[in-house]
Protein backbone atom coordinates (compact mmCIF):
# COMPACT_ATOMS: atom_id res chain seq x y z
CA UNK A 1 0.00 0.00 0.00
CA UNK A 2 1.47 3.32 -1.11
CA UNK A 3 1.83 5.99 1.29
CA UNK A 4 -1.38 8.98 1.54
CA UNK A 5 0.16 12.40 0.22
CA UNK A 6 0.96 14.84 2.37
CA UNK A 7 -0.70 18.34 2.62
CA UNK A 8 0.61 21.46 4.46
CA UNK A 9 -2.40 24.29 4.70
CA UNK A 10 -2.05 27.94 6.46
CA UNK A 11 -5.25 29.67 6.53
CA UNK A 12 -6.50 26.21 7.08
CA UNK A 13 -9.12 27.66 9.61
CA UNK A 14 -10.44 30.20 6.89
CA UNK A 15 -13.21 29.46 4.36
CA UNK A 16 -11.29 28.71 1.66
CA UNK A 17 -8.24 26.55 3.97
CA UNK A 18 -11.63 24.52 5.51
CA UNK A 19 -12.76 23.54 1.94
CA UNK A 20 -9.46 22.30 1.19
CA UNK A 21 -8.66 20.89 3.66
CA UNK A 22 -12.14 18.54 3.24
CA UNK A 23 -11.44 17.82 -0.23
CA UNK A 24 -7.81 16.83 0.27
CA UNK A 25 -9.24 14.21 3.07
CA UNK A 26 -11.30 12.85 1.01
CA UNK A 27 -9.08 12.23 -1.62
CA UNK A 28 -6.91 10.59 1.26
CA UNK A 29 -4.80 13.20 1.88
CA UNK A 30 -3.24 13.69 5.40
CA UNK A 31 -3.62 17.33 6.47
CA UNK A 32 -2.09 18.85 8.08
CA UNK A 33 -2.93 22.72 8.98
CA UNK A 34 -1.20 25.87 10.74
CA UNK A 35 -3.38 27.72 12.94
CA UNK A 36 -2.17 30.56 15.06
CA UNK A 37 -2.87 31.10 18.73
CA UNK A 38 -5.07 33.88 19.50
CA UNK A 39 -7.34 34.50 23.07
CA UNK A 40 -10.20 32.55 21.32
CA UNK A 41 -10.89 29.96 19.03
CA UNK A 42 -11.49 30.28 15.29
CA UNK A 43 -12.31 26.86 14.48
CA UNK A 44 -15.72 26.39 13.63
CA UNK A 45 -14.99 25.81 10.10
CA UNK A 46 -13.23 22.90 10.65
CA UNK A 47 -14.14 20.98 13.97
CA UNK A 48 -16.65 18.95 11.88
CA UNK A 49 -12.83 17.75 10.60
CA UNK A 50 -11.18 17.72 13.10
CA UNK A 51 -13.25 15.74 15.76
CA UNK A 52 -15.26 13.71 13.16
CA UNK A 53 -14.75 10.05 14.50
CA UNK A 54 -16.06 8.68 11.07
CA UNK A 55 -13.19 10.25 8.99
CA UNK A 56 -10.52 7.47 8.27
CA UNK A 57 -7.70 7.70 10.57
CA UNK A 58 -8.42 11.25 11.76
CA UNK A 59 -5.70 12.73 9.11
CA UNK A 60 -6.28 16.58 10.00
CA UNK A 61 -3.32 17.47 12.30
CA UNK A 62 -3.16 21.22 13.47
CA UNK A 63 -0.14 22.48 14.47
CA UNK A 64 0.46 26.31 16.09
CA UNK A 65 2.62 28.88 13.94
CA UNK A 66 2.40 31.74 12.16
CA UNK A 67 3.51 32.40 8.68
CA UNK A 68 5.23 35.41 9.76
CA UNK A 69 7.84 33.00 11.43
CA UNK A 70 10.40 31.91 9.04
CA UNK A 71 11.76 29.46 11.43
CA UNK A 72 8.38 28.01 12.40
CA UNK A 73 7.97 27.41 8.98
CA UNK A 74 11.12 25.55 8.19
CA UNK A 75 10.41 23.49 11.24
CA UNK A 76 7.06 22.43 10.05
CA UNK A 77 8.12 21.70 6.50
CA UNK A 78 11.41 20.36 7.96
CA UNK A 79 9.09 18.10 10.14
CA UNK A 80 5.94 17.07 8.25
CA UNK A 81 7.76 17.29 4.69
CA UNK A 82 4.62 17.21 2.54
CA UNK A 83 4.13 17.00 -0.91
CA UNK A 84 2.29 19.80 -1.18
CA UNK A 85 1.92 23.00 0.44
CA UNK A 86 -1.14 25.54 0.06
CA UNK A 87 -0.65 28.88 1.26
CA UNK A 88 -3.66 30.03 1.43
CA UNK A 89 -3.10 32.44 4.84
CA UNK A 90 -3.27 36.13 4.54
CA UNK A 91 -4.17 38.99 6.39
CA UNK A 92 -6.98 40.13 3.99
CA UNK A 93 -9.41 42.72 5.74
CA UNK A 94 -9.46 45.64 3.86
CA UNK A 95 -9.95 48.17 6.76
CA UNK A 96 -6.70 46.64 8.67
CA UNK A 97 -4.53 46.48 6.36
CA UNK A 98 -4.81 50.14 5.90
CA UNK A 99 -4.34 50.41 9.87
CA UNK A 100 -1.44 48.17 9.87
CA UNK A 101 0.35 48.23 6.99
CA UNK A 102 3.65 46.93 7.78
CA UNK A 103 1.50 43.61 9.53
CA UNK A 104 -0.02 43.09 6.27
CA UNK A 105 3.20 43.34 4.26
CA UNK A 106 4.44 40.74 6.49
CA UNK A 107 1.40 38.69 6.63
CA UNK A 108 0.71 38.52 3.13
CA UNK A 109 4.10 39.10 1.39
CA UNK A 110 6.79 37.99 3.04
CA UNK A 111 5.14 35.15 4.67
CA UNK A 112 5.20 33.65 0.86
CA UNK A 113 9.24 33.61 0.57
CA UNK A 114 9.52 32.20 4.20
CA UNK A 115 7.50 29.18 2.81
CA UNK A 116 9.57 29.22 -0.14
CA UNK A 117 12.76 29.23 1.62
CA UNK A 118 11.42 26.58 3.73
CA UNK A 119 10.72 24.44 0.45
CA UNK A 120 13.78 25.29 -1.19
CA UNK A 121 15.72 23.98 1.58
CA UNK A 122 13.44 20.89 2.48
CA UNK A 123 12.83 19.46 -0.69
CA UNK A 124 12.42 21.20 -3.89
CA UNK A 125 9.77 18.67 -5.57
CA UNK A 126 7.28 19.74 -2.74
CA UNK A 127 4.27 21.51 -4.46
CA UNK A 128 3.48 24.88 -4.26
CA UNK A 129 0.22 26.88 -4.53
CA UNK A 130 -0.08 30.17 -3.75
CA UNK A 131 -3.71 31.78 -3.41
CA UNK A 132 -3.67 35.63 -4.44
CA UNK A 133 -7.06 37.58 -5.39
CA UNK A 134 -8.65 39.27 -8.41
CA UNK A 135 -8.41 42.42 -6.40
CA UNK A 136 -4.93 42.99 -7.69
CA UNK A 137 -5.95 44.02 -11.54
CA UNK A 138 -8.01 46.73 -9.68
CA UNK A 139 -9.99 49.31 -12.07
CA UNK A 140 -8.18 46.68 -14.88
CA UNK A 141 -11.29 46.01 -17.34
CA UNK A 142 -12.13 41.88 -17.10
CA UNK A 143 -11.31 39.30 -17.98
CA UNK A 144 -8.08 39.42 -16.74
CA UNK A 145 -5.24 37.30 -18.39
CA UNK A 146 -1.69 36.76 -17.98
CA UNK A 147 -0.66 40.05 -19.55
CA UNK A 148 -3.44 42.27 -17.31
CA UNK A 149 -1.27 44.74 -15.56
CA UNK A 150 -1.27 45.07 -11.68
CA UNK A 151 -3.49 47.92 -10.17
CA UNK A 152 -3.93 47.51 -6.47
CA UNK A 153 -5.29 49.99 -4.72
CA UNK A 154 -5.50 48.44 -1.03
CA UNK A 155 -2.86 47.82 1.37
CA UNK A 156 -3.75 44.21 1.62
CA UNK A 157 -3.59 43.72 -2.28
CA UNK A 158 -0.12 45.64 -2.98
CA UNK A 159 1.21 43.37 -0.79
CA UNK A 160 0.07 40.22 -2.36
CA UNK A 161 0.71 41.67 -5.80
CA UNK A 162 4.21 41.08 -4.38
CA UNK A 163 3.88 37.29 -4.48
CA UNK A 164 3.99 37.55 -8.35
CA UNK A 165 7.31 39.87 -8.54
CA UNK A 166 7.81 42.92 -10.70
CA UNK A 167 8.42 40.76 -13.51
CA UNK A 168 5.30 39.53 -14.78
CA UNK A 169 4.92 35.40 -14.69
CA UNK A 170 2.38 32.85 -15.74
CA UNK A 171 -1.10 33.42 -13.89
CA UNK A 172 -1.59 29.16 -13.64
CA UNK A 173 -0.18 27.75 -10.49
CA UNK A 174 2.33 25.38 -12.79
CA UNK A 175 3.65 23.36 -9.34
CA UNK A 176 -0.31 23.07 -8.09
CA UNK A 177 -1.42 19.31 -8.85
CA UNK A 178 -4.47 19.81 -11.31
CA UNK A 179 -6.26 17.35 -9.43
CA UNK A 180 -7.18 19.90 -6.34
CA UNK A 181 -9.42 22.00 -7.68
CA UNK A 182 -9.96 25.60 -6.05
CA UNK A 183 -12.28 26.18 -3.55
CA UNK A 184 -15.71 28.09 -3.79
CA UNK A 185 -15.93 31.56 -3.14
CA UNK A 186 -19.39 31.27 -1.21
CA UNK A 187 -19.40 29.44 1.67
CA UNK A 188 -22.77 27.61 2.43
CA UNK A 189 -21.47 27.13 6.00
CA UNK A 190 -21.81 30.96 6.85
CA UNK A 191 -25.70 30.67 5.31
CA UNK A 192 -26.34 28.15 7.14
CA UNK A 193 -25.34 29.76 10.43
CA UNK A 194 -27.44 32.41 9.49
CA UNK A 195 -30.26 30.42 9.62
């Protein structure tokens, strides 16, 4: 029996992190997810998960760090050496990243080369996929292709128009495995608390 693949999420505990984090388990994936500590719990999105007794071997490991942390995020590599990381963590509220703009840099920028570095010096066939947003064409007229030039406007997006470089690349994740699909943009699970 072959070995399950190995996932690495950050912004596991946010909508998008939660969805793929289910889909990878139920491909077989073991999952594992960094969550930072914080005076409360932001979990709800994935305790069905994480405490689900019927889910095969209970493959959704969290593990404390932040991806401001270069060293934390060697470690974890270093540690869990997965075969694929999604970095999918950002500090994206609009309002705060104007308030803290140097946070945000760091959240949202830099936090992409420490996971880099960490791959680079772990393993370099480890997957990489880096989420980003739409919001970084700005007032760019759709659709947007590889060739749409970069108008942020927001704190939160000029720093994760950094992830791409000055130099303009490819817009398709090349190192992403085509069989993890993205994730939904509207999350059922905040309708139905609503309800």
């Amino acid at each position: 029996m072959s070995e399950a693949k190995r996932a690495l999420i950050t912004g596991v505990t946010g909508q998008d992190g939660s969805y793929m984090a289910q889909q990878l388990l139920e491909k077989g994936y073991e999952v594992h997810g960094v969550v930072r500590r914080s005076s409360t719990f932001n979990r709800s999105r994935i305790d069905h998960l994480h405490h689900d007794e019927h889910i095969p071997g209970q493959n959704l490991h969290l593990h404390y760090g932040d991806v401001t942390d270069a060293a934390r995020m060697a470690q974890l590599v270093s540690a869990i050496h997965p075969h694929e990381v999604y970095n999918l963590a950002a500090q994206s509220h609009v309002r705060v990243s104007f308030d803290e703009p140097a946070y945000t840099a760091q959240a949202t920028g830099v936090s992409t080369l420490n996971l880099l570095e960490a791959i680079r010096t772990v393993d370099t066939s480890i997957r990489f996929y880096q989420a980003s947003t739409s919001e970084m064409f700005g007032a760019s007229p759709p659709p947007q292709n590889e060739d749409t030039p970069f108008y942020p406007e927001a704190p939160t997006v000029q720093r994760r128009s950094t992830r791409t470089g000055s130099r303009r690349t490819t817009a398709r994740p090349t190192t992403c495995s085509p069989s993890t699909a993205s994730c939904s943009t509207t999350s059922h699970r905040v309708a139905e608390r609503r309800s």
